[in-house]
PDB file of N, CA and C in Angstrom:
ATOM      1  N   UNK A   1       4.938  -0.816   2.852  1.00  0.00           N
ATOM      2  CA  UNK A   1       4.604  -1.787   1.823  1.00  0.00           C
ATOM      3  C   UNK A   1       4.330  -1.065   0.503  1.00  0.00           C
ATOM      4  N   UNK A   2       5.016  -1.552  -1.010  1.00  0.00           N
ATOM      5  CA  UNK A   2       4.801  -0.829  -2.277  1.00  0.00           C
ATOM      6  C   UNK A   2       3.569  -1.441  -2.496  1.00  0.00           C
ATOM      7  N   UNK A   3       2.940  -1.055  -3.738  1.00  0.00           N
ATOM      8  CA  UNK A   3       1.857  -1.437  -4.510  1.00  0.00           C
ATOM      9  C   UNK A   3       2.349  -3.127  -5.345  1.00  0.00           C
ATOM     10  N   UNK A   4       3.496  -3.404  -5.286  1.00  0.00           N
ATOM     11  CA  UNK A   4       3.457  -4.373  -6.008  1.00  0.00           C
ATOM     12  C   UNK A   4       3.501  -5.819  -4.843  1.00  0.00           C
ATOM     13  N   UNK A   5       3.839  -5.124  -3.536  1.00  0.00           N
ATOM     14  CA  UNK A   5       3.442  -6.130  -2.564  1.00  0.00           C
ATOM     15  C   UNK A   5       1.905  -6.337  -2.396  1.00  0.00           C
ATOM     16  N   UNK A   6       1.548  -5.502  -2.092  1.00  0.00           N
ATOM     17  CA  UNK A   6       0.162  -5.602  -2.087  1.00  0.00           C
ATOM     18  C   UNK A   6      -0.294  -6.059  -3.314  1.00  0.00           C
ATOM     19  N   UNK A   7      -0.265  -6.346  -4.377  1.00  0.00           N
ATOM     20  CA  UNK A   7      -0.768  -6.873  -5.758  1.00  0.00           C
ATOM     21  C   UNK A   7      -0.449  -8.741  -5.412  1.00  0.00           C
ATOM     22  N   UNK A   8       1.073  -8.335  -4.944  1.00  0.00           N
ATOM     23  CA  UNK A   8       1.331 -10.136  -4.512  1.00  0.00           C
ATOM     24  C   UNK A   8       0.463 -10.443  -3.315  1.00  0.00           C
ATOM     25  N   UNK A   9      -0.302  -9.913  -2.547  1.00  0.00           N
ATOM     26  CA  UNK A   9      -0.733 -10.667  -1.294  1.00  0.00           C
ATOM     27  C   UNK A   9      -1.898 -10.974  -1.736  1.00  0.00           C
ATOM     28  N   UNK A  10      -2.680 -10.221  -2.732  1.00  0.00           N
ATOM     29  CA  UNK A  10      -3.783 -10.443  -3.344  1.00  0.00           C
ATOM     30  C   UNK A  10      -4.099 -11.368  -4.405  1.00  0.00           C
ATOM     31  N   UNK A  11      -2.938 -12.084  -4.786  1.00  0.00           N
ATOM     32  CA  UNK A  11      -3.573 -13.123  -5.594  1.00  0.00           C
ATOM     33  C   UNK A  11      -3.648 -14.164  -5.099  1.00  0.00           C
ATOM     34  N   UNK A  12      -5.135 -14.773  -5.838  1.00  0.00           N
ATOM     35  CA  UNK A  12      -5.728 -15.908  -5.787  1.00  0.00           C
ATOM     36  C   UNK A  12      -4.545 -17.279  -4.889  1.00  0.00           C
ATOM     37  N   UNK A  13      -4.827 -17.997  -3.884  1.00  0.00           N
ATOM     38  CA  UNK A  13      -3.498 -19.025  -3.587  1.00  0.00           C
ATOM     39  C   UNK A  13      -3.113 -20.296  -4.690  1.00  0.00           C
ATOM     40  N   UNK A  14      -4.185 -20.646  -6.155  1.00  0.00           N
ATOM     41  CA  UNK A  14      -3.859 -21.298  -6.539  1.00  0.00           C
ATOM     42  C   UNK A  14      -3.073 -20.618  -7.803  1.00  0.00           C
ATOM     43  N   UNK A  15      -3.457 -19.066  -8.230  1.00  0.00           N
ATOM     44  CA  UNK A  15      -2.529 -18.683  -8.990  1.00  0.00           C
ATOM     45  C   UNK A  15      -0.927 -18.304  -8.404  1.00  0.00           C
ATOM     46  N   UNK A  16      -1.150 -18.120  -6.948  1.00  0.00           N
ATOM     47  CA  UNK A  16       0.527 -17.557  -6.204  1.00  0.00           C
ATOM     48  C   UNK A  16       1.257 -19.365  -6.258  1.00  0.00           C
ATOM     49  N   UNK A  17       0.190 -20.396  -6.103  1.00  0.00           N
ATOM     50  CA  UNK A  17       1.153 -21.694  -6.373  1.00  0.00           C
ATOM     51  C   UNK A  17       1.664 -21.642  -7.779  1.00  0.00           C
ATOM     52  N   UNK A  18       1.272 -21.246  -8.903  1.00  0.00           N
ATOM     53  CA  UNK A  18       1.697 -21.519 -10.070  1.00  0.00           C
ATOM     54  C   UNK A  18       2.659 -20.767 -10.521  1.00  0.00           C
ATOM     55  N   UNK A  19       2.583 -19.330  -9.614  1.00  0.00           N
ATOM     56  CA  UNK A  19       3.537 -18.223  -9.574  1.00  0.00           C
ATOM     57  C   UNK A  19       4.458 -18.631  -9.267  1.00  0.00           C
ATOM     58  N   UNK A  20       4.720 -19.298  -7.864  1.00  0.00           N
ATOM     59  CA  UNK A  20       5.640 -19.765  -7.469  1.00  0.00           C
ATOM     60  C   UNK A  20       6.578 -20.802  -7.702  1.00  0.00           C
ATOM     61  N   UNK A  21       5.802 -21.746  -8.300  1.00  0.00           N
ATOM     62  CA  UNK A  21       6.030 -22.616  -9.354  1.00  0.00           C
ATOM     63  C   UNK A  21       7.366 -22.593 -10.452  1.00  0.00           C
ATOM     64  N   UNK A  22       6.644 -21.329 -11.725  1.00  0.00           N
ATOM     65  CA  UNK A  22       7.551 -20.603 -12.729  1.00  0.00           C
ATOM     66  C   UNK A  22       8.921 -20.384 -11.948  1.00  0.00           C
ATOM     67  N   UNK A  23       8.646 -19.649 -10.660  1.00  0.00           N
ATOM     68  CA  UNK A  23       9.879 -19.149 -10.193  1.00  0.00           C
ATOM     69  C   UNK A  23      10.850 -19.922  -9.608  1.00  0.00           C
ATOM     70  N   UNK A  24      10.103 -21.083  -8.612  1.00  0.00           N
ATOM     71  CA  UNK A  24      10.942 -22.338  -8.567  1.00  0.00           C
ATOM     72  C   UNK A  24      11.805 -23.076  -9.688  1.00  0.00           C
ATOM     73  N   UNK A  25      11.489 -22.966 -10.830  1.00  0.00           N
ATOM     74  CA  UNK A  25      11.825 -23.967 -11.954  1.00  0.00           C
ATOM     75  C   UNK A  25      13.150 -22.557 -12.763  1.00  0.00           C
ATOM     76  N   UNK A  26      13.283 -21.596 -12.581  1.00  0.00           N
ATOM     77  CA  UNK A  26      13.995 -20.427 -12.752  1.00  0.00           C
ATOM     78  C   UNK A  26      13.234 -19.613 -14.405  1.00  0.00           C
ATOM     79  N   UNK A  27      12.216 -19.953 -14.272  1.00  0.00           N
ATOM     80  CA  UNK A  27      11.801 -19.362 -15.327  1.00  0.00           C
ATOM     81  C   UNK A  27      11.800 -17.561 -15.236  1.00  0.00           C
ATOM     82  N   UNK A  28      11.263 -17.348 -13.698  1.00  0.00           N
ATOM     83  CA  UNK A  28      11.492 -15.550 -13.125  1.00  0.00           C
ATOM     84  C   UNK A  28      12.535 -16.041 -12.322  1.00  0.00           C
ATOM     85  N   UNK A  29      12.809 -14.592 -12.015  1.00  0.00           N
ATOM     86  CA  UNK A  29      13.582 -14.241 -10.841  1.00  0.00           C
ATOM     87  C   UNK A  29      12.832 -13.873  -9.359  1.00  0.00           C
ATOM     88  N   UNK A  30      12.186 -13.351  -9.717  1.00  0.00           N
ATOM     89  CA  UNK A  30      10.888 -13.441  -8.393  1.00  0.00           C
ATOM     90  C   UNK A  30       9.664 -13.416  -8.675  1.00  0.00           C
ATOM     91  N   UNK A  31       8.760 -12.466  -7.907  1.00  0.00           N
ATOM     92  CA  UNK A  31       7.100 -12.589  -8.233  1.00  0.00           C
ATOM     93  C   UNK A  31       6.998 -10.989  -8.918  1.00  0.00           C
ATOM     94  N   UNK A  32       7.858 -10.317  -8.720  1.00  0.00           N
ATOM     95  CA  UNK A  32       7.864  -8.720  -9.671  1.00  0.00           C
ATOM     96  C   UNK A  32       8.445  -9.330 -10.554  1.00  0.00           C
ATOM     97  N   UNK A  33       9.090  -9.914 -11.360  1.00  0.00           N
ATOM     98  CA  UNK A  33       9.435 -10.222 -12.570  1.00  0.00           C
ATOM     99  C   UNK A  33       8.593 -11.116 -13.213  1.00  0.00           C
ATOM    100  N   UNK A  34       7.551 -11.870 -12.660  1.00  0.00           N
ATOM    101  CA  UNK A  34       6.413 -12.391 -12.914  1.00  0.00           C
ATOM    102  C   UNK A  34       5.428 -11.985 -13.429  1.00  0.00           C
ATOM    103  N   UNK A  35       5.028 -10.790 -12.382  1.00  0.00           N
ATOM    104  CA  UNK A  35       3.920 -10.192 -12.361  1.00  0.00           C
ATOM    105  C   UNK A  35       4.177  -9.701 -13.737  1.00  0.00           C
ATOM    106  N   UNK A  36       5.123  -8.827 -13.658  1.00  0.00           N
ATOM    107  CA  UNK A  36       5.814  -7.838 -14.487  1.00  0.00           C
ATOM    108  C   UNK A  36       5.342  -8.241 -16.558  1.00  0.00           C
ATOM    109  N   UNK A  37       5.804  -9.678 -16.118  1.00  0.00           N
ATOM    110  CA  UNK A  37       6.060 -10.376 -17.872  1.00  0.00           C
ATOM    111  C   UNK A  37       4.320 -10.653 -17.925  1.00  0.00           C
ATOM    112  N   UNK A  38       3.811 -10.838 -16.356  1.00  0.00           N
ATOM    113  CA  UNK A  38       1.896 -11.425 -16.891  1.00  0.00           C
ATOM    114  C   UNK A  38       1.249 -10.062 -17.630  1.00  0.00           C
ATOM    115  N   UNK A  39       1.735  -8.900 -16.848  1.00  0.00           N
ATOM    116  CA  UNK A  39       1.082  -7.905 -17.065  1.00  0.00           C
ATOM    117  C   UNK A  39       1.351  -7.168 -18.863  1.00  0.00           C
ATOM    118  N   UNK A  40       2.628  -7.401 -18.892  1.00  0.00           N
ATOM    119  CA  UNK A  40       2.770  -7.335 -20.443  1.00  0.00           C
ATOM    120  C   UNK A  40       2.081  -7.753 -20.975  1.00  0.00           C
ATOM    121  N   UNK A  41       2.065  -9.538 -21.032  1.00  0.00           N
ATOM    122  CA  UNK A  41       1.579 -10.458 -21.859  1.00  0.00           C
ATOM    123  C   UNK A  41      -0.095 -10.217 -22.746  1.00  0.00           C
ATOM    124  N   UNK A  42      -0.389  -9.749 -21.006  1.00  0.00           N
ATOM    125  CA  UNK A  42      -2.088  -9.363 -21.170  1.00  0.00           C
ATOM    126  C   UNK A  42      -2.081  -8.267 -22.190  1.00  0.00           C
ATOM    127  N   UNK A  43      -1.331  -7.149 -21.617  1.00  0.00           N
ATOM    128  CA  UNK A  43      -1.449  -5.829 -22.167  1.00  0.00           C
ATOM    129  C   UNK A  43      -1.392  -6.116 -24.030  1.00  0.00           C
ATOM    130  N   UNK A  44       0.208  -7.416 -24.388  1.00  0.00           N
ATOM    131  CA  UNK A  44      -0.002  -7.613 -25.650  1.00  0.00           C
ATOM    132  C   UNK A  44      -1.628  -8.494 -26.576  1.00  0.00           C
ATOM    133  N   UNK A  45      -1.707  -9.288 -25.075  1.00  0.00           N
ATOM    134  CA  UNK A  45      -3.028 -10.071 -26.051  1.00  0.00           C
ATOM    135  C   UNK A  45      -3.857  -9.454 -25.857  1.00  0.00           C
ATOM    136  N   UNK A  46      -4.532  -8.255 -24.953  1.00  0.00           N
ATOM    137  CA  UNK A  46      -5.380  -7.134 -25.577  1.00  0.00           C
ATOM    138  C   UNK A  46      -4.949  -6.529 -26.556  1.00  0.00           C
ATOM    139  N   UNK A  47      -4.243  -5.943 -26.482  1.00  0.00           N
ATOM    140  CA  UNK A  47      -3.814  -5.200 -28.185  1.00  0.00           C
ATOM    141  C   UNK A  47      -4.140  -5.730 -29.986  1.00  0.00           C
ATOM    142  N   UNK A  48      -3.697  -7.309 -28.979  1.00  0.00           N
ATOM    143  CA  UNK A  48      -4.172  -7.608 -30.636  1.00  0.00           C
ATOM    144  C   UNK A  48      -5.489  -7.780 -30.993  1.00  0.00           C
ATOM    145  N   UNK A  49      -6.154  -8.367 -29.692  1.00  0.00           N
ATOM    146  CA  UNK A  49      -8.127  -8.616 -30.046  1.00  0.00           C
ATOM    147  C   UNK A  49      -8.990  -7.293 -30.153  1.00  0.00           C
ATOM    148  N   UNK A  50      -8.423  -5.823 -29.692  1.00  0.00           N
ATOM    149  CA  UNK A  50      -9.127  -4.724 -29.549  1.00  0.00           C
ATOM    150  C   UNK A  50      -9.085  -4.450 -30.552  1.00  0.00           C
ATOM    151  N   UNK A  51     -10.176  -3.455 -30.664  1.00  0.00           N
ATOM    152  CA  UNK A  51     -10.640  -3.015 -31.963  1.00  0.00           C
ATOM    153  C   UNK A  51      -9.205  -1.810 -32.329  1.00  0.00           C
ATOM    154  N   UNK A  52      -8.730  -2.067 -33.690  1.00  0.00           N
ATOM    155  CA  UNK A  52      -7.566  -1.552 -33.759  1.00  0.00           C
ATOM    156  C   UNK A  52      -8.035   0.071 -33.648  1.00  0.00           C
ATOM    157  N   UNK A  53      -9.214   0.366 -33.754  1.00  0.00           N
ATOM    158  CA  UNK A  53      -9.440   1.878 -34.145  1.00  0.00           C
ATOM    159  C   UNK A  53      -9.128   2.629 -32.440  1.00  0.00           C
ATOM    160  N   UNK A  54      -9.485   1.763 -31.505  1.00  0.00           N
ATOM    161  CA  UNK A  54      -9.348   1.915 -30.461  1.00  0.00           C
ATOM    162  C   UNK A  54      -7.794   2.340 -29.853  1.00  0.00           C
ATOM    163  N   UNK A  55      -7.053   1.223 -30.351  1.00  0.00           N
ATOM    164  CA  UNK A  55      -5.646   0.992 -30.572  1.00  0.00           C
ATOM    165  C   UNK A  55      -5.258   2.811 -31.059  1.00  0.00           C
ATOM    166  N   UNK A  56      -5.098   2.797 -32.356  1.00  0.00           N
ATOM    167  CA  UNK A  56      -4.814   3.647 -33.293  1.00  0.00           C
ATOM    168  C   UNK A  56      -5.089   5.176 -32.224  1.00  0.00           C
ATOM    169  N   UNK A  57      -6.143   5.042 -31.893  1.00  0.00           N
ATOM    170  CA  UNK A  57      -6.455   6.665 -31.199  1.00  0.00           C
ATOM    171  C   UNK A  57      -6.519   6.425 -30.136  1.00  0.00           C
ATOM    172  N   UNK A  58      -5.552   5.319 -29.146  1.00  0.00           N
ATOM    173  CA  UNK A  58      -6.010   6.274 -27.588  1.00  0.00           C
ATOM    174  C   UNK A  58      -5.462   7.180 -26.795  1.00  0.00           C
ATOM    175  N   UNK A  59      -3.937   7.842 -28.006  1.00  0.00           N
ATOM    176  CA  UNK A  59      -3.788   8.646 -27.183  1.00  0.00           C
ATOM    177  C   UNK A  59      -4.944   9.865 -27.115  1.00  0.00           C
ATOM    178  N   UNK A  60      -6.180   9.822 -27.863  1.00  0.00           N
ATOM    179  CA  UNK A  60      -7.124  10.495 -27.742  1.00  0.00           C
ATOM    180  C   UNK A  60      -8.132  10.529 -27.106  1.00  0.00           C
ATOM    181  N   UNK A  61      -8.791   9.133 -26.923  1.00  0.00           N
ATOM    182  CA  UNK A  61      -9.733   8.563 -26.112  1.00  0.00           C
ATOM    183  C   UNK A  61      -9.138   8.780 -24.708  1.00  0.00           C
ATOM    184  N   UNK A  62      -7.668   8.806 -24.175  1.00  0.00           N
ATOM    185  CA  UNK A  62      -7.542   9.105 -23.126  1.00  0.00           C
ATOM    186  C   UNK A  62      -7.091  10.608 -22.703  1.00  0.00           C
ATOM    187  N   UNK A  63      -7.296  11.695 -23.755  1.00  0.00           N
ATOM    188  CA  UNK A  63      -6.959  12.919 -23.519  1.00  0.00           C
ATOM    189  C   UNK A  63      -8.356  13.321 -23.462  1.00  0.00           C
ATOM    190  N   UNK A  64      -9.681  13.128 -23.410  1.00  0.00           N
ATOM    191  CA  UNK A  64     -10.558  13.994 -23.556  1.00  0.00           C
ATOM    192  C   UNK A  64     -11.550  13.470 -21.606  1.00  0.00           C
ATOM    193  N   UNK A  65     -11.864  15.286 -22.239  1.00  0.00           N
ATOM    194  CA  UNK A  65     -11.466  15.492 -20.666  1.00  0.00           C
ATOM    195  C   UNK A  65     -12.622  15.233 -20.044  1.00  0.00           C
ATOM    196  N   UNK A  66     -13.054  15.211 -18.918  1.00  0.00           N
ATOM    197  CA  UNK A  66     -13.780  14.515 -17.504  1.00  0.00           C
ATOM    198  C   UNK A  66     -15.267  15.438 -17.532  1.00  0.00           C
ATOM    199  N   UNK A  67     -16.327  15.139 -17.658  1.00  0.00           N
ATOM    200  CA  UNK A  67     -17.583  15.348 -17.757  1.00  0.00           C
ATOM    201  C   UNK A  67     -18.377  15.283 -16.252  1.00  0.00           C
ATOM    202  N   UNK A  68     -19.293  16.066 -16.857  1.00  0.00           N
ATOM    203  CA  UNK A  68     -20.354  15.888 -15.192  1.00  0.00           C
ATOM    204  C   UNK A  68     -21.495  15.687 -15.547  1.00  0.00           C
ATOM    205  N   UNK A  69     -21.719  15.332 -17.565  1.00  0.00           N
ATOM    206  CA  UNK A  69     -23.067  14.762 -17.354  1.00  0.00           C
ATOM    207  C   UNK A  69     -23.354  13.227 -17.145  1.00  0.00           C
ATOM    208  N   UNK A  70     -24.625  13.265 -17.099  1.00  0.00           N
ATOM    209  CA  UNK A  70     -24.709  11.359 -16.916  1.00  0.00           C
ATOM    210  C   UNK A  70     -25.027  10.756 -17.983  1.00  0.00           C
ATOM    211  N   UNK A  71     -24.623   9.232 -17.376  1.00  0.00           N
ATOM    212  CA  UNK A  71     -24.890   8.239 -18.471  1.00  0.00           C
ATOM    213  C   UNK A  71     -25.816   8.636 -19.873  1.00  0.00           C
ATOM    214  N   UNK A  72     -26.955   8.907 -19.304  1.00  0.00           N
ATOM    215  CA  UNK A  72     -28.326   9.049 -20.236  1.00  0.00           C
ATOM    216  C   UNK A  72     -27.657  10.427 -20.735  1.00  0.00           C
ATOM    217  N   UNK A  73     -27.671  11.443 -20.287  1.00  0.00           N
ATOM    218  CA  UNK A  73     -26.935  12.764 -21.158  1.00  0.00           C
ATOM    219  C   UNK A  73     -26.137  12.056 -22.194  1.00  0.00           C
ATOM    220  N   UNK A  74     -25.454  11.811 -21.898  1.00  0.00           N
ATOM    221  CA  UNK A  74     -24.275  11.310 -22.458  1.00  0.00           C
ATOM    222  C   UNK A  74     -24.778   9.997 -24.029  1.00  0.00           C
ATOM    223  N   UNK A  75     -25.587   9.134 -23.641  1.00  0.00           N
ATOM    224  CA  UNK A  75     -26.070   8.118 -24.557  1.00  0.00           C
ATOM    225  C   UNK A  75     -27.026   9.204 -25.433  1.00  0.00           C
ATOM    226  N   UNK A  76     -27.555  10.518 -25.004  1.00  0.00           N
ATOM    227  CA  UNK A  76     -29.083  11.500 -25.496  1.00  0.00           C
ATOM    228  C   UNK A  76     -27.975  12.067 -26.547  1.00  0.00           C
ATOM    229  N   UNK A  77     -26.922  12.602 -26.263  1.00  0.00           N
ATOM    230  CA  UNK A  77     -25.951  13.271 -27.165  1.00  0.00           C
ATOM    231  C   UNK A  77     -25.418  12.783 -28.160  1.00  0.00           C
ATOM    232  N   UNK A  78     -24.981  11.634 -28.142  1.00  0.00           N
ATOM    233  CA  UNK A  78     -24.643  10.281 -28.671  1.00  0.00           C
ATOM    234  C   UNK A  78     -25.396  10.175 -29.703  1.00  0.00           C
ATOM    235  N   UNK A  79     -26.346  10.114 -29.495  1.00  0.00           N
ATOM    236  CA  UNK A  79     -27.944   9.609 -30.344  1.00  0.00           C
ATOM    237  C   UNK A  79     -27.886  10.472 -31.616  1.00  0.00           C
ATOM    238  N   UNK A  80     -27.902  11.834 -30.711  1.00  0.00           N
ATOM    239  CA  UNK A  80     -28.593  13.401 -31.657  1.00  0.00           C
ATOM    240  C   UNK A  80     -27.397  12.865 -32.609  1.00  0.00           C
ATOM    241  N   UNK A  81     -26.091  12.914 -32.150  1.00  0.00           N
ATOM    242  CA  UNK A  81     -25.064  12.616 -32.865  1.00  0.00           C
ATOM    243  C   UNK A  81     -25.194  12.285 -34.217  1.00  0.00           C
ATOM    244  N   UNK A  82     -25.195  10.456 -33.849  1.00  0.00           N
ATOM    245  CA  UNK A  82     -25.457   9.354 -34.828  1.00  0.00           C
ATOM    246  C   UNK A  82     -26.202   9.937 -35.669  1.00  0.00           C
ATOM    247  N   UNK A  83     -27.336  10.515 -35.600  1.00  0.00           N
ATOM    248  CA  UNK A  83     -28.377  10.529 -36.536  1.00  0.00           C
ATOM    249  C   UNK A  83     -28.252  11.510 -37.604  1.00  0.00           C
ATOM    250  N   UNK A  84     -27.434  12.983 -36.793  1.00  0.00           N
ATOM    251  CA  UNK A  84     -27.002  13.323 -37.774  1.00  0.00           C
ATOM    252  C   UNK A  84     -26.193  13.660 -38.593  1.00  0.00           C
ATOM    253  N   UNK A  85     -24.992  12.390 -38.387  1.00  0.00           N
ATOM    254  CA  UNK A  85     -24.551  12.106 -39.082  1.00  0.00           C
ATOM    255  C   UNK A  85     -24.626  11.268 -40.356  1.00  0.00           C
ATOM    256  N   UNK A  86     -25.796  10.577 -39.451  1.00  0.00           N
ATOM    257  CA  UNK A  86     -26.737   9.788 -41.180  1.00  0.00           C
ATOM    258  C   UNK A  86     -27.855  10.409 -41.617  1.00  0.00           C
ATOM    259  N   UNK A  87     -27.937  11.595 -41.477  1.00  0.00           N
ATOM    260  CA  UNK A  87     -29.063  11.790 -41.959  1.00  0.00           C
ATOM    261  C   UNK A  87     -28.010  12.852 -42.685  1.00  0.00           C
ATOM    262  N   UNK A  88     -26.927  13.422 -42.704  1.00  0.00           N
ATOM    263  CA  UNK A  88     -26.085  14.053 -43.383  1.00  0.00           C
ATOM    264  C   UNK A  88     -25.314  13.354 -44.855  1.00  0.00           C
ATOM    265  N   UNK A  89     -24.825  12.157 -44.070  1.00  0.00           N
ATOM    266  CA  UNK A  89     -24.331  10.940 -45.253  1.00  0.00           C
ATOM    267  C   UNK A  89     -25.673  10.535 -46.418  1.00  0.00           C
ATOM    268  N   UNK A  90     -26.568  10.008 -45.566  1.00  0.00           N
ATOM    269  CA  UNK A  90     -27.891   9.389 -46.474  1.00  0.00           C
ATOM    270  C   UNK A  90     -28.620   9.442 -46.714  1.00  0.00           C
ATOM    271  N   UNK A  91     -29.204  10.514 -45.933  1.00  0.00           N
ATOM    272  CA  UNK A  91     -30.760  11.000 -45.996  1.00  0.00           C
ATOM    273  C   UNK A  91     -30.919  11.746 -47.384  1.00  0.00           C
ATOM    274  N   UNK A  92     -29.823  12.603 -47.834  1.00  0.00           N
ATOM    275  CA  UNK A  92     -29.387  13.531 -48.612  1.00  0.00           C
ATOM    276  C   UNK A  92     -29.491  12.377 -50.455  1.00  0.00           C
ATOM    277  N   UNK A  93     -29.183  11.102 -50.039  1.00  0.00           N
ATOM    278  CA  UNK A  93     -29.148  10.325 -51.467  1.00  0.00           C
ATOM    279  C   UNK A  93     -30.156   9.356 -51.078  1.00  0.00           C
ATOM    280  N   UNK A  94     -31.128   9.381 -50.326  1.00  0.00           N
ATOM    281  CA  UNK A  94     -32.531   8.588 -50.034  1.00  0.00           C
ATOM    282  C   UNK A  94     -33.508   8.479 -51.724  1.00  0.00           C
ATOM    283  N   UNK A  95     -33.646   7.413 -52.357  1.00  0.00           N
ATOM    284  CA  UNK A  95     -34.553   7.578 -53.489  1.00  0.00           C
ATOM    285  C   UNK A  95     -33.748   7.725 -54.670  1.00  0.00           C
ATOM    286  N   UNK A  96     -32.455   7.757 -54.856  1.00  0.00           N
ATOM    287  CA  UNK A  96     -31.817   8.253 -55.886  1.00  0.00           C
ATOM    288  C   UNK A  96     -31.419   6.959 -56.439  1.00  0.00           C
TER     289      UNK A  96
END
């Protein structure tokens, strides 16, 4: 069995009726040409609601590489970050 059978045995029975449906009426050719056009569709109407900056760089967001600290490390670093980066931008023209 491929992965795209198993994707068809797993959906919901009132979405495989509607699936089946499209395909009855010849809109697909089967349930991989279905799946196929849902999975686009999504992929396009995320694209357009995401934050484009997200868009723009993920071939970056998905090149950086695999960590072993945790959450809280990770949000503690974050922090130091943010801050000084504003305290670089603004702190510097505070009063002026």
């Amino acid at each position: 069995m491929n992965e795209m059978t198993n994707v068809i045995q797993t959906i919901p029975e009132r979405l495989s009726k509607r699936m089946k449906f499209f395909i009855s009426v010849g809109e697909y050719t089967d349930e991989i040409d279905f799946i196929t056009d849902a999975v686009r569709r999504l992929i396009e109407t995320k694209e357009k609601s995401v934050d484009q900056w997200t868009v723009k760089f993920e071939d970056l967001i998905t090149d950086i590489p695999k960590t072993e600290k945790s959450e809280q490390e990770l949000m503690e670093q974050a922090e130091i970050v943010r801050k000084d980066i504003w305290r670089k931008k603004y702190a510097g023209s505070a009063g002026q």
